[in-house]
N, C-alpha and C. Protein backbone atom coordinates (compact mmCIF):
# COMPACT_ATOMS: atom_id res chain seq x y z
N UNK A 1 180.39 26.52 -11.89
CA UNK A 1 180.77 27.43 -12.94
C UNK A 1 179.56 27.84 -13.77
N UNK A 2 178.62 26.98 -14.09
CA UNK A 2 177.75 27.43 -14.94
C UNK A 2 176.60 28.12 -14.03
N UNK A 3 176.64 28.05 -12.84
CA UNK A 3 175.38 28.99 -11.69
C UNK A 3 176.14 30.38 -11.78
N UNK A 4 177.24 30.72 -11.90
CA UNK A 4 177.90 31.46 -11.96
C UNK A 4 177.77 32.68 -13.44
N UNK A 5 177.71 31.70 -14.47
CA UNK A 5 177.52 32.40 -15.76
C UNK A 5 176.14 32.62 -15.70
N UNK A 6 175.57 32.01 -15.24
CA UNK A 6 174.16 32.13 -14.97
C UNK A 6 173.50 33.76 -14.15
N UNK A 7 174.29 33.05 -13.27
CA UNK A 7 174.00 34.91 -12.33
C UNK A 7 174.85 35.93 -13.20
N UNK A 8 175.73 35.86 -14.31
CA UNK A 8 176.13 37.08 -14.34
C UNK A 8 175.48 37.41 -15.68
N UNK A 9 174.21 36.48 -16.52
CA UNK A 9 173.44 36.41 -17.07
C UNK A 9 171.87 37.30 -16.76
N UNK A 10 172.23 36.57 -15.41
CA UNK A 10 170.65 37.51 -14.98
C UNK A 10 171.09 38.82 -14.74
N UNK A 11 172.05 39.60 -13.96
CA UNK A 11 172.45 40.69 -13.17
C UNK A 11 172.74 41.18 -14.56
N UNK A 12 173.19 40.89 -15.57
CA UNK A 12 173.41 42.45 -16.84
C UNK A 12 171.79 41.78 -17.64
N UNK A 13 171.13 41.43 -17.57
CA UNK A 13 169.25 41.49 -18.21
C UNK A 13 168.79 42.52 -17.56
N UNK A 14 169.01 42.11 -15.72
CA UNK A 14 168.76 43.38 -14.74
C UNK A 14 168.86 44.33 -14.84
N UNK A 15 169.80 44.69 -15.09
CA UNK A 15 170.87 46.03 -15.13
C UNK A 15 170.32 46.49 -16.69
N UNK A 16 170.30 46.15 -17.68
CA UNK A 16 169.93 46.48 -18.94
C UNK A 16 168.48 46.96 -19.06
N UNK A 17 167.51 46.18 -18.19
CA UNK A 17 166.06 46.63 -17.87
C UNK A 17 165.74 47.78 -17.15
N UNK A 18 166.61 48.07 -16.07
CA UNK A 18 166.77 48.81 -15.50
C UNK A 18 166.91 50.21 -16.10
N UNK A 19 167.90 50.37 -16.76
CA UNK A 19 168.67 51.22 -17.31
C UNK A 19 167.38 51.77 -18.56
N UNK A 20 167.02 50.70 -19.21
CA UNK A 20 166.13 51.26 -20.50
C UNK A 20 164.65 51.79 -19.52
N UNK A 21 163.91 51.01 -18.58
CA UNK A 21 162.85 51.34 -18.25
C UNK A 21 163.03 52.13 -17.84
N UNK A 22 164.17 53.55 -16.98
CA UNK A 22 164.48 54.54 -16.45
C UNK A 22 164.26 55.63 -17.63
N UNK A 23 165.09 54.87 -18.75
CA UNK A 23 165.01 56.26 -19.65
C UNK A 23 163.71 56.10 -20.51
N UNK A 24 162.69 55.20 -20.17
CA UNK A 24 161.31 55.35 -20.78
C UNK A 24 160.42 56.17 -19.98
N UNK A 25 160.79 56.44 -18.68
CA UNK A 25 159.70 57.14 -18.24
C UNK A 25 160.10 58.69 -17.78
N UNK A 26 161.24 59.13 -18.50
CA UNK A 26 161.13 60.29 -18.99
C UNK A 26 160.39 60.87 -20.39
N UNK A 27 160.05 60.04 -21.06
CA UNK A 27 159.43 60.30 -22.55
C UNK A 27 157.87 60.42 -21.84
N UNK A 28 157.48 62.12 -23.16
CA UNK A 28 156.50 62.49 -22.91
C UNK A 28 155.67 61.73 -23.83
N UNK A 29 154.49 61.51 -23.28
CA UNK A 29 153.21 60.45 -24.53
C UNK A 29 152.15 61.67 -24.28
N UNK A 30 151.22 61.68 -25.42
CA UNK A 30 149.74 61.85 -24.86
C UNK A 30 149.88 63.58 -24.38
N UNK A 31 148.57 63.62 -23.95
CA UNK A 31 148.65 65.00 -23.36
C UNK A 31 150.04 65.37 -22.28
N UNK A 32 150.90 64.65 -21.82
CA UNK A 32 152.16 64.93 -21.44
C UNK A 32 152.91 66.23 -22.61
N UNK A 33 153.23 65.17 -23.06
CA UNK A 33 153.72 65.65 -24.47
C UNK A 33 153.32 66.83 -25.30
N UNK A 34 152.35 67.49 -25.40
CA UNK A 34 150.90 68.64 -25.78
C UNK A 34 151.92 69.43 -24.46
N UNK A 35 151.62 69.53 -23.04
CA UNK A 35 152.06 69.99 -22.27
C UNK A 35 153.22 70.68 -22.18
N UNK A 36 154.40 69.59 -22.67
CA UNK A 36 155.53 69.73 -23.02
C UNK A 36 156.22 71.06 -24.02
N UNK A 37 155.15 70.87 -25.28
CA UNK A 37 155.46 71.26 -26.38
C UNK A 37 154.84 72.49 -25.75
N UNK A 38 153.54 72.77 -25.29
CA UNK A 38 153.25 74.51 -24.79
C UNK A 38 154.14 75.25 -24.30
N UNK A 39 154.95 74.48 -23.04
CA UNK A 39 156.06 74.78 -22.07
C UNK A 39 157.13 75.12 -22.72
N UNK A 40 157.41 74.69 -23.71
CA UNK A 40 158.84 74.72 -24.66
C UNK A 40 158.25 75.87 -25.63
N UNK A 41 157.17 76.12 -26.32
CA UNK A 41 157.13 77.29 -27.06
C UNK A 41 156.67 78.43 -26.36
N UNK A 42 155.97 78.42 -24.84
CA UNK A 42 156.28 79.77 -24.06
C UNK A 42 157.16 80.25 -24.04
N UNK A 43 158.75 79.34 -23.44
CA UNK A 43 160.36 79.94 -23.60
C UNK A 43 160.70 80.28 -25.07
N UNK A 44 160.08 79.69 -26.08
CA UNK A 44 160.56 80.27 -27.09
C UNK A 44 159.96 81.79 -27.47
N UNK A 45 158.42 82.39 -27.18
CA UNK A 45 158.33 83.51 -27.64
C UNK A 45 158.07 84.52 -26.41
N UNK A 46 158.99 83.69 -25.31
CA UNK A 46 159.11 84.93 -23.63
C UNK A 46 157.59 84.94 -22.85
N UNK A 47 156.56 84.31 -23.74
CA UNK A 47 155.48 84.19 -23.08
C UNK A 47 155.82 84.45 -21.32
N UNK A 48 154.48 84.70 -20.37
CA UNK A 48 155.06 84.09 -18.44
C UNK A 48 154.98 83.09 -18.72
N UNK A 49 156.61 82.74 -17.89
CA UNK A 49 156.76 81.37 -17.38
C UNK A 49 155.97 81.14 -15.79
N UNK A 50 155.54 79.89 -15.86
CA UNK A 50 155.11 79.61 -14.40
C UNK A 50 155.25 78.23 -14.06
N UNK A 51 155.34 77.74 -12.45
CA UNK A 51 156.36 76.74 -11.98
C UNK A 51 155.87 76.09 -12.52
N UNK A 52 154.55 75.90 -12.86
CA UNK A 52 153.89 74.52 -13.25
C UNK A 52 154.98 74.18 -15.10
N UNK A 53 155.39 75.01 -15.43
CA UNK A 53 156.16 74.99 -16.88
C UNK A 53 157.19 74.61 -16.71
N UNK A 54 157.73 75.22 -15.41
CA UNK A 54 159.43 74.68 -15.22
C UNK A 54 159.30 72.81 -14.62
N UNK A 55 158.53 73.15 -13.85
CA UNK A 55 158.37 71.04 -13.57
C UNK A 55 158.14 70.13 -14.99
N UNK A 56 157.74 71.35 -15.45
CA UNK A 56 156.94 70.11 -16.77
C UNK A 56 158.33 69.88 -17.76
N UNK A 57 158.87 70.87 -17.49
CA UNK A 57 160.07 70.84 -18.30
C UNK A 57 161.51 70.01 -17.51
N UNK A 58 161.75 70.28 -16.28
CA UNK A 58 162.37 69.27 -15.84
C UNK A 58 161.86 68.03 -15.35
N UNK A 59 160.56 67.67 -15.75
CA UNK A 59 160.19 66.34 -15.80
C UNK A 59 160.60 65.40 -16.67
N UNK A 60 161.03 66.16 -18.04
CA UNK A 60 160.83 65.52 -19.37
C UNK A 60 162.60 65.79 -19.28
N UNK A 61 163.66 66.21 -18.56
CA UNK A 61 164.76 66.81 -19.01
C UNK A 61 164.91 67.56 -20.61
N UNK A 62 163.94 68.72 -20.62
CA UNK A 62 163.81 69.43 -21.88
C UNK A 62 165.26 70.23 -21.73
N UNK A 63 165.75 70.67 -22.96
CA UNK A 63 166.75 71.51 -23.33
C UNK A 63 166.40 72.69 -22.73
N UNK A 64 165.28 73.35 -22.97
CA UNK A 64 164.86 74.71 -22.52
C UNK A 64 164.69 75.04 -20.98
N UNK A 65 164.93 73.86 -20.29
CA UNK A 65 164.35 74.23 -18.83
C UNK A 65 165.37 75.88 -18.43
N UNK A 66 166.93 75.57 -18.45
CA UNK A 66 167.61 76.82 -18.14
C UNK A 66 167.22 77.91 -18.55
N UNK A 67 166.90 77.98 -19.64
CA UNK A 67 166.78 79.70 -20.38
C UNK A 67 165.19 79.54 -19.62
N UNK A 68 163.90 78.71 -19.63
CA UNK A 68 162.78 79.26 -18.64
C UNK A 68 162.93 79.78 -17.48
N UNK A 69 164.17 78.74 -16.69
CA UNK A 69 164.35 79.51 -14.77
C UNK A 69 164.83 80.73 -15.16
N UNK A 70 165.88 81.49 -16.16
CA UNK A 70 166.17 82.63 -16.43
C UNK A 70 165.74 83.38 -17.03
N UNK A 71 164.34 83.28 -17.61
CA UNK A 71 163.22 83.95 -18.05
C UNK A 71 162.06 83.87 -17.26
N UNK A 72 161.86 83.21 -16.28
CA UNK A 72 161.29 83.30 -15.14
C UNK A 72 161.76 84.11 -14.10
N UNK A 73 163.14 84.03 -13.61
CA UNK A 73 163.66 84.93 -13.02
C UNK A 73 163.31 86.81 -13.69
N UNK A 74 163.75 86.52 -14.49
CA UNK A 74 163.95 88.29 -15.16
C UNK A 74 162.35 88.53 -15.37
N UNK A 75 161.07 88.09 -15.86
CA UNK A 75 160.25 88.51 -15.48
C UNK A 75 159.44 88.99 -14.27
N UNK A 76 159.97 87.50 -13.13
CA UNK A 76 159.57 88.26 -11.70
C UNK A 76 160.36 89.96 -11.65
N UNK A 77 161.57 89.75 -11.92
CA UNK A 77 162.06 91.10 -11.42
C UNK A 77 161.84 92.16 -12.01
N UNK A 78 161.31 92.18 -13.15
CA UNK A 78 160.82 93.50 -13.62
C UNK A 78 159.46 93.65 -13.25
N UNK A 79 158.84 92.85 -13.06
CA UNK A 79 157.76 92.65 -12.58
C UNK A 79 156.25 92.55 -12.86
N UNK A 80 156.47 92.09 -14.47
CA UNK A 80 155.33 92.02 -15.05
C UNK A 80 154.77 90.54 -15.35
N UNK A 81 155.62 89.99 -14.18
CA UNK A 81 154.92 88.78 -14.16
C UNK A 81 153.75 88.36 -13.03
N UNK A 82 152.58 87.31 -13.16
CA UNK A 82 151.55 87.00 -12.56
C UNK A 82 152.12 86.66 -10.76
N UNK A 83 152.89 86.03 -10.82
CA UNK A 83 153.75 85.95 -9.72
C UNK A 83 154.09 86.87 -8.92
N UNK A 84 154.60 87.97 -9.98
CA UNK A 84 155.77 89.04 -9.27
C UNK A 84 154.63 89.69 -8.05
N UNK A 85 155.77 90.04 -7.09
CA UNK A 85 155.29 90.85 -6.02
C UNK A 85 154.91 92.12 -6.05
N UNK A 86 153.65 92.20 -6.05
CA UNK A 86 153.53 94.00 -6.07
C UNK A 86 153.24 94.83 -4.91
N UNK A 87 153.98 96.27 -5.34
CA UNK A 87 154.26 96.88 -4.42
C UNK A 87 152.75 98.36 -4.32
N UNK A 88 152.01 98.48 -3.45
CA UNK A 88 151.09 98.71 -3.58
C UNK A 88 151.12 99.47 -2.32
């Protein structure tokens, strides 16, 4: 009985370590973070978005990632983005 309370001692420490060290290494530190904050105020003033902004932003699960893929989108298509395809 007590190897028992024992293992179900270790398996929720496990599980609890687990769980917190997962959601630590989404947090931006350091020039991460600098990165972050550029990426997040491009979507805020429509700046070009570019992929390297959208990873950085679903790296960190930022709020803004959606409205960037859809401000990324609508700039390729009008086409004044660095990306966009030109027709020449």
């Amino acid at each position: 009985m007590l190897y028992l309370i024992g293992l179900v001692v270790v398996i929720a420490l496990a599980l609890t370590i687990w769980f917190f060290g997962k959601e630590n290494t989404r947090r931006a530190r350091g020039s991460d973070l600098t990165e972050l904050r550029q990426a997040e105020n491009k979507v805020k003033v429509s700046d070009p978005i570019l992929r390297r902004d959208i990873d950085i932003l679903e790296r960190y699960g930022s709020d803004r990632l959606q409205d960037a893929i859809e401000l990324r989108r609508a700039q390729i298509l009008r086409g004044g983005h660095p990306d966009s395809p030109r027709s020449d």
